[in-house]
N, C-alpha and C. Protein backbone atom coordinates (compact mmCIF):
# COMPACT_ATOMS: atom_id res chain seq x y z
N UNK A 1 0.90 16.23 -21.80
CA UNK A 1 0.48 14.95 -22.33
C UNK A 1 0.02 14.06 -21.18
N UNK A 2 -1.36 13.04 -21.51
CA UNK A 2 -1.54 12.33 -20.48
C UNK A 2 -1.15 11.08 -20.26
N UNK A 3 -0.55 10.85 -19.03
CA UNK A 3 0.67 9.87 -18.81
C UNK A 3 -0.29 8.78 -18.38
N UNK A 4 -0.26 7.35 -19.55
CA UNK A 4 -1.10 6.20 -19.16
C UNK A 4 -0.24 5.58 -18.70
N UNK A 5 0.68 5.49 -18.25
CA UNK A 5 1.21 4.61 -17.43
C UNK A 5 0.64 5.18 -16.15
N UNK A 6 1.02 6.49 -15.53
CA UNK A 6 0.39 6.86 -13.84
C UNK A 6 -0.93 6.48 -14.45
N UNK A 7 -2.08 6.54 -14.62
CA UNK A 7 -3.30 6.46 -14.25
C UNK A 7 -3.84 4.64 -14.65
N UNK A 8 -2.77 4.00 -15.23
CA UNK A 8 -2.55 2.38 -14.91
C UNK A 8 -2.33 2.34 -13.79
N UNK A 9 -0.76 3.14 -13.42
CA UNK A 9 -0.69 2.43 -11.78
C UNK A 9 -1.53 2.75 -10.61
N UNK A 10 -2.33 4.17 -10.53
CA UNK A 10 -3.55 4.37 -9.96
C UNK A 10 -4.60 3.50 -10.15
N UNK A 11 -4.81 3.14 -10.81
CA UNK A 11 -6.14 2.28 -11.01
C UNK A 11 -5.77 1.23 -10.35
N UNK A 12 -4.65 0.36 -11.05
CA UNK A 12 -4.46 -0.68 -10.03
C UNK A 12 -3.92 -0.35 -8.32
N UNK A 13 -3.67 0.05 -8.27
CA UNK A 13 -3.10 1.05 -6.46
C UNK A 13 -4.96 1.35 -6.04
N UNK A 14 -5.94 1.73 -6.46
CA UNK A 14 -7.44 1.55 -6.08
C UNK A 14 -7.64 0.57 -6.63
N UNK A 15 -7.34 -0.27 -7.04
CA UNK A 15 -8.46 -1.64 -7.16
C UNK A 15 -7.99 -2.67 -5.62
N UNK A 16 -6.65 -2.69 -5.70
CA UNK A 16 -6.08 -3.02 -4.36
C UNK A 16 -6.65 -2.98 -3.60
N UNK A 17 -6.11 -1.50 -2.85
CA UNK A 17 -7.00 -1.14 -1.71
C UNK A 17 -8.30 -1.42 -1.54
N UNK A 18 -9.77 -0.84 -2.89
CA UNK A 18 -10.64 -1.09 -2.44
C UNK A 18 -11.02 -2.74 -2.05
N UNK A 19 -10.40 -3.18 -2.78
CA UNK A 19 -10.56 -5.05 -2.55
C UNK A 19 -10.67 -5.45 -1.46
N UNK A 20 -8.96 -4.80 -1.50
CA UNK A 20 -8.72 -5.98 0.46
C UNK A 20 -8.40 -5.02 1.65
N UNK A 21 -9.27 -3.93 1.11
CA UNK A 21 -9.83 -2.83 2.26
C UNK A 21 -9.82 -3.32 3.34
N UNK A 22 -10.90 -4.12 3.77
CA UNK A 22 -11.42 -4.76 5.00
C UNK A 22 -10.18 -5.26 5.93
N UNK A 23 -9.19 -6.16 4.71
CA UNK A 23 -7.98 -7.01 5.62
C UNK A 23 -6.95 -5.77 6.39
N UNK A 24 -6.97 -4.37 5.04
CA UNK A 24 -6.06 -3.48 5.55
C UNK A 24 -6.71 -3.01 6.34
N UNK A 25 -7.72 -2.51 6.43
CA UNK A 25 -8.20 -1.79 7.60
C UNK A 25 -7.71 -2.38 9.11
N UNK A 26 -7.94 -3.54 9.11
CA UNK A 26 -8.01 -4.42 10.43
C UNK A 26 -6.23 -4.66 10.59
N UNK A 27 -5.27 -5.08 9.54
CA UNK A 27 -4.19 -5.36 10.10
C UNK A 27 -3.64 -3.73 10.00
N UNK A 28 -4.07 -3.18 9.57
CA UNK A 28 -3.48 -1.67 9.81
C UNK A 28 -4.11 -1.15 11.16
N UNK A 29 -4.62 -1.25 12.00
CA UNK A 29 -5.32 -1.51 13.37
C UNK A 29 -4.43 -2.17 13.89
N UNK A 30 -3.89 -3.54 13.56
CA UNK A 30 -3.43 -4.71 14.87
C UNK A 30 -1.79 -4.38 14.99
N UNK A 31 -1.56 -4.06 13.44
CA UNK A 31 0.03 -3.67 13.61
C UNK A 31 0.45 -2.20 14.64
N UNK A 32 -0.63 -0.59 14.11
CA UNK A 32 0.09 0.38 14.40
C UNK A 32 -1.44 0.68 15.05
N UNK A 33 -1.92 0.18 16.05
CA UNK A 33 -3.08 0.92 16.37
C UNK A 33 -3.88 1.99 15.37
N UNK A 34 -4.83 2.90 16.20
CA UNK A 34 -5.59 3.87 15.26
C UNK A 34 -5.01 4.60 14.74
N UNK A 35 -4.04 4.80 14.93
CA UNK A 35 -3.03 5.97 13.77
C UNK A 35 -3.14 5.50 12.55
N UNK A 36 -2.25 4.13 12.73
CA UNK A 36 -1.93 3.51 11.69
C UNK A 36 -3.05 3.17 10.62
N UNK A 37 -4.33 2.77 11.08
CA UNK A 37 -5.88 3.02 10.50
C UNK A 37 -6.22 4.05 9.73
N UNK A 38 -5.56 5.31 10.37
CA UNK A 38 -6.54 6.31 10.12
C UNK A 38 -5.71 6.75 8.85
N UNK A 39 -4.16 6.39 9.31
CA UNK A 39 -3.06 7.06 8.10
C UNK A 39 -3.79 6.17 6.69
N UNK A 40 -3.79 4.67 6.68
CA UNK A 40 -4.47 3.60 5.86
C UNK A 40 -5.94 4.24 5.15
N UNK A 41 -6.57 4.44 5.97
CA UNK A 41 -8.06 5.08 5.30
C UNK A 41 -7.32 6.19 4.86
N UNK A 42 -7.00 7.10 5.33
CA UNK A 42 -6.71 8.39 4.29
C UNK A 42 -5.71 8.41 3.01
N UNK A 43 -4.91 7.25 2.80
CA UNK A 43 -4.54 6.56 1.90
C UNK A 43 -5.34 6.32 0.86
N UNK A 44 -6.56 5.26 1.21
CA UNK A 44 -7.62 4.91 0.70
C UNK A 44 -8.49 6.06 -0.39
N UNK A 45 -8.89 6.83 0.72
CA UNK A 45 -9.92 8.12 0.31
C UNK A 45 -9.08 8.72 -0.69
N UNK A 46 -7.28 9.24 -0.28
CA UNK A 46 -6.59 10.27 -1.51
C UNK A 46 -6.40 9.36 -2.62
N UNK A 47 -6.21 8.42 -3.05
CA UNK A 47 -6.48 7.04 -3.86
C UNK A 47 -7.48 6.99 -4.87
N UNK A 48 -8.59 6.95 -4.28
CA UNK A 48 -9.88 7.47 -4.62
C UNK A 48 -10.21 8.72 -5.05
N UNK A 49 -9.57 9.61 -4.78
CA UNK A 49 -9.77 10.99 -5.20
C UNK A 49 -8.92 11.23 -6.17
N UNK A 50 -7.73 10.25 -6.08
CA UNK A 50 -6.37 11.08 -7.17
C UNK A 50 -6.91 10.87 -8.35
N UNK A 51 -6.30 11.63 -9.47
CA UNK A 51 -6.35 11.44 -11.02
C UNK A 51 -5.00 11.01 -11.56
N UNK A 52 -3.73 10.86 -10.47
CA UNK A 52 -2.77 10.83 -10.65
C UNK A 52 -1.81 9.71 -9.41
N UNK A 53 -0.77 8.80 -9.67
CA UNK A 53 -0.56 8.51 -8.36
C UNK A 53 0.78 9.35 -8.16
N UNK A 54 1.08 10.31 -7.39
CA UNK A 54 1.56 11.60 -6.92
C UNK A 54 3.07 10.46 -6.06
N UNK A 55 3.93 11.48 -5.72
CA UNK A 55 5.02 10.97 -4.78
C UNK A 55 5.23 10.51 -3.34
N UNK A 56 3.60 11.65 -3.15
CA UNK A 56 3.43 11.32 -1.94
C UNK A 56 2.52 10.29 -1.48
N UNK A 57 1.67 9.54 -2.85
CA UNK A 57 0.89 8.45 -2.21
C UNK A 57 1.67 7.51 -2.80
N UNK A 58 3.08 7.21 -3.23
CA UNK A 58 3.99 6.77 -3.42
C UNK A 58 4.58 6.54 -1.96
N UNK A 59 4.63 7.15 -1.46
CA UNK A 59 4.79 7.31 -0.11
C UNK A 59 4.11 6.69 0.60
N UNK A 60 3.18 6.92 0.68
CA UNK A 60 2.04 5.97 2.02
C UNK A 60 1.90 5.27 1.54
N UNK A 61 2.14 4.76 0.85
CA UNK A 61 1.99 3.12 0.12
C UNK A 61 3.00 2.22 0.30
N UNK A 62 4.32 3.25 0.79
CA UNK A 62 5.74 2.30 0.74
C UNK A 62 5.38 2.40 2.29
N UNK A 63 4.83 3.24 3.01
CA UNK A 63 4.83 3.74 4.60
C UNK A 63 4.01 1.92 4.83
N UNK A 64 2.67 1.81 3.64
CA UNK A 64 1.70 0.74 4.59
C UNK A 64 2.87 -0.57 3.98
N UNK A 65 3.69 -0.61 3.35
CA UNK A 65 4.27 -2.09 2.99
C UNK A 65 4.97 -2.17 4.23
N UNK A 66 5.36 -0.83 5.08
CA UNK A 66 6.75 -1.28 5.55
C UNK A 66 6.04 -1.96 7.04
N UNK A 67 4.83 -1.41 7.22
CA UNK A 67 3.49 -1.81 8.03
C UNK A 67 3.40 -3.31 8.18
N UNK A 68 2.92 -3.47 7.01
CA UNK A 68 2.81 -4.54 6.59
C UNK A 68 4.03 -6.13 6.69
N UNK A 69 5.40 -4.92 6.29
CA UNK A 69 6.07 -6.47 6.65
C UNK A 69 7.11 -6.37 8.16
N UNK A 70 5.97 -5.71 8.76
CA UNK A 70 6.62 -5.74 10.21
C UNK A 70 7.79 -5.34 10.66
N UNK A 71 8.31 -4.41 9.46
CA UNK A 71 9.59 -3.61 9.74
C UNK A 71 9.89 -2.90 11.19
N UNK A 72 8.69 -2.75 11.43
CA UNK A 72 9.31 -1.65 12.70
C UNK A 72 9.14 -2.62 14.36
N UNK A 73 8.49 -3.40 13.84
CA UNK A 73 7.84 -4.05 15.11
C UNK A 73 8.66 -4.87 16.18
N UNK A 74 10.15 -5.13 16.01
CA UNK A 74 11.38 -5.34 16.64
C UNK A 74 11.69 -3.93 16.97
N UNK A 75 11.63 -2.85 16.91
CA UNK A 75 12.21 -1.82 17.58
C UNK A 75 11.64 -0.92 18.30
N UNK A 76 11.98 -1.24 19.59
CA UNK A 76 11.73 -0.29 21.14
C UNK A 76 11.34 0.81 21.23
N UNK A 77 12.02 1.26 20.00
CA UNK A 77 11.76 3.04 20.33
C UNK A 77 10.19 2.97 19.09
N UNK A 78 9.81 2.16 18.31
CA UNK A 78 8.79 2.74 17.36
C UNK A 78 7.45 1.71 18.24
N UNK A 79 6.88 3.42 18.32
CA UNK A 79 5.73 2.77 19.01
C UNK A 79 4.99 1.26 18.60
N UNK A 80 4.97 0.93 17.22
CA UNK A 80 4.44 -0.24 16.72
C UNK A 80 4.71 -1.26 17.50
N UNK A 81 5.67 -1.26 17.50
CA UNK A 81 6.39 -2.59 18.72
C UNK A 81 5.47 -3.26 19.38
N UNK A 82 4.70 -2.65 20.19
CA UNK A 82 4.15 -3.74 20.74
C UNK A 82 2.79 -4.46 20.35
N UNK A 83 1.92 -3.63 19.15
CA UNK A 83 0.98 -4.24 18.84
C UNK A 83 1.32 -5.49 18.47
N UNK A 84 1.79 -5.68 17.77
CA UNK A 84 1.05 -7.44 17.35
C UNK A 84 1.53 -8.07 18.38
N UNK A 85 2.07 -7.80 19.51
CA UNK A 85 2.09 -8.83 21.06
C UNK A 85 0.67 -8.98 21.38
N UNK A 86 0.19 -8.16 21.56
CA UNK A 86 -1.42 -7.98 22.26
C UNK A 86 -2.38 -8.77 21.06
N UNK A 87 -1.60 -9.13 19.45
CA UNK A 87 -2.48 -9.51 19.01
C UNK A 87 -2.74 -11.26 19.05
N UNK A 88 -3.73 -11.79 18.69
CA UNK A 88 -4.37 -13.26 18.58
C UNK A 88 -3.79 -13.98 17.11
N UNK A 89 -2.08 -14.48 17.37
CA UNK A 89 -1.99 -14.69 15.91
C UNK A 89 -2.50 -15.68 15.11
N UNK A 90 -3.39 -16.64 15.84
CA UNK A 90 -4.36 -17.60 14.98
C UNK A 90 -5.15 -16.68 14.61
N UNK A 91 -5.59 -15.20 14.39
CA UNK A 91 -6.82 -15.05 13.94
C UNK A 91 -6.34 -14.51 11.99
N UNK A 92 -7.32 -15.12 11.36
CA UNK A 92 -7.16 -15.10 10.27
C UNK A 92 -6.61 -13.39 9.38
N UNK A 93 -6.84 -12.77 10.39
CA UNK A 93 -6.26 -11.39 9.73
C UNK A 93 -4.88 -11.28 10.09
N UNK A 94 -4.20 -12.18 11.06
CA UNK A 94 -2.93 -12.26 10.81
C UNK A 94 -2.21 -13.07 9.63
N UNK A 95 -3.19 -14.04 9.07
CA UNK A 95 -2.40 -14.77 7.42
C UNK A 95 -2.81 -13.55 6.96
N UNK A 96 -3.85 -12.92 6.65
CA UNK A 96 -4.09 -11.99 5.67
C UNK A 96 -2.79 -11.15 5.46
N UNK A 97 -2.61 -10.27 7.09
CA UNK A 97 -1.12 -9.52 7.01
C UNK A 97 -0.16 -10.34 5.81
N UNK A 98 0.11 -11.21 5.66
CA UNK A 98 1.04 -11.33 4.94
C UNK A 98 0.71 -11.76 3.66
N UNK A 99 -0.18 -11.94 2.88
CA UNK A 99 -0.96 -12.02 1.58
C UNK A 99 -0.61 -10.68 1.12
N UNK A 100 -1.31 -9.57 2.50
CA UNK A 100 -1.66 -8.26 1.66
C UNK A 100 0.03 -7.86 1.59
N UNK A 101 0.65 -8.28 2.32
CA UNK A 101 1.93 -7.60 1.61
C UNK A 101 2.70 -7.79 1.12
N UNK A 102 2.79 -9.05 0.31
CA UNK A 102 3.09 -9.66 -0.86
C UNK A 102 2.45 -8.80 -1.85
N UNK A 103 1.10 -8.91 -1.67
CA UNK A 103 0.12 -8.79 -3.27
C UNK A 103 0.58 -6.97 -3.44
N UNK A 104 0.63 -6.09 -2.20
CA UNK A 104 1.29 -4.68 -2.44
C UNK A 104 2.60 -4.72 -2.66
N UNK A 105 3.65 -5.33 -2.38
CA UNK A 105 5.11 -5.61 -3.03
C UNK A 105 4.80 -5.76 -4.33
N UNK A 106 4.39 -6.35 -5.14
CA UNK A 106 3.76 -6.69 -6.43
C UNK A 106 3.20 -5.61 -7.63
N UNK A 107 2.52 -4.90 -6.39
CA UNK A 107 2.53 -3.49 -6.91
C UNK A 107 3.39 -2.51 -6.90
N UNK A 108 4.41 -2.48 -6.00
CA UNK A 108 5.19 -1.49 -5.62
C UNK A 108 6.17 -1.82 -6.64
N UNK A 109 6.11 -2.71 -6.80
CA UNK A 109 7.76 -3.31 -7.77
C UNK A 109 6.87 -3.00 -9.31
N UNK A 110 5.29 -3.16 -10.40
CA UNK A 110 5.34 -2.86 -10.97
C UNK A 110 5.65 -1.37 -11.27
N UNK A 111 5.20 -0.69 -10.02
CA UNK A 111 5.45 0.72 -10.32
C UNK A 111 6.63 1.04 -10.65
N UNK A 112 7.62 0.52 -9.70
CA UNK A 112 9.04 1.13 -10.32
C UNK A 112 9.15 0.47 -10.97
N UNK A 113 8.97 -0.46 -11.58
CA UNK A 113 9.33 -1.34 -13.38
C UNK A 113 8.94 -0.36 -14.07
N UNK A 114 7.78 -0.44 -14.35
CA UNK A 114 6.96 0.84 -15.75
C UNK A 114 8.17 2.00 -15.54
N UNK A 115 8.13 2.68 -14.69
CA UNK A 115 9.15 3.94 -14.59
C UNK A 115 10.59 3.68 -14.96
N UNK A 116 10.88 2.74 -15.21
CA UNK A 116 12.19 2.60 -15.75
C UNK A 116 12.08 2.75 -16.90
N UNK A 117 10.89 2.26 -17.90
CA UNK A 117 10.92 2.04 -19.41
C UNK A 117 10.90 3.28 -19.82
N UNK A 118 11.05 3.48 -21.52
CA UNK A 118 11.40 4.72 -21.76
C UNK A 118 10.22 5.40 -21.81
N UNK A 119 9.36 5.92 -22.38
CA UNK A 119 8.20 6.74 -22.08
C UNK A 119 7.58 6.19 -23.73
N UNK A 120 6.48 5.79 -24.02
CA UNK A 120 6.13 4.96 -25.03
C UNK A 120 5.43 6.44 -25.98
N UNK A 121 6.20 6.78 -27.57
CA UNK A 121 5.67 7.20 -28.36
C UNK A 121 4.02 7.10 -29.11
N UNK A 122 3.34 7.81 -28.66
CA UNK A 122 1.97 7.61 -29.01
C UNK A 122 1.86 7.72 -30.31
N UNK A 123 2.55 8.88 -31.07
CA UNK A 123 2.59 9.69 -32.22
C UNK A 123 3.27 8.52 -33.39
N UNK A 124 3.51 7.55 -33.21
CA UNK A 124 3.97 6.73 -33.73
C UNK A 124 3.24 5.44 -34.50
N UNK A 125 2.97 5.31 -36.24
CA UNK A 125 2.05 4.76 -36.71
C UNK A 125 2.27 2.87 -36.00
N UNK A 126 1.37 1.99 -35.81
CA UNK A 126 1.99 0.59 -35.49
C UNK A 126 2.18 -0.31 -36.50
């Protein structure tokens, strides 16, 4: 059976991304250097390609929030650490950083909402 709830939360999980692409691209750059970019675009592209949102782009999606809210960037040992020192925090893609990870918390939290509910009877007259 085809599950409209995953291909709701895909759609919205690509409307996201493609939107505020540009902001992720760039604070996914300032936070984790080109890794962190390249992990973000390939996010993007499997996003774009899925028919489904899978566990594992469940995954890189919780990977770019945690990006996003600067989880790692106090600790020594994770390379992230030192980007946003080197970065310019008047420049407007640093407010963005924190828009975009609000507006993806938002998403992350509808996803696990819907998945709690019980699974909605189609077969059922209204």
């Amino acid at each position: 059976m085809f599950d409209y709830r995953q291909n709701a939360d895909l759609c919205a999980v690509n409307r996201f991304l493609q939107d505020n692409w540009e902001v992720i691209g760039a604070a996914s750059f300032i936070l984790g250097g080109q890794r962190a970019f390249n992990r973000s675009k390939n996010l993007l592209e499997d996003v774009c390609a899925g028919t489904v949102l899978t566990r594992q782009l469940k995954r890189e999606l919780q990977t770019l929030h945690d990006l996003l809210s600067l989880r790692h960037v106090t600790d020594p040992e994770n390379r992230k650490c030192g980007y946003l020192v080197d970065s310019d925090l008047a420049d407007p893609v640093v407010e963005g950083i924190f828009l975009l990870k609000y507006g993806l918390h938002g998403i992350l939290t509808q996803i696990d909402a819907e998945h709690e509910l019980p699974p909605k009877d189609h077969h059922l007259a209204a």
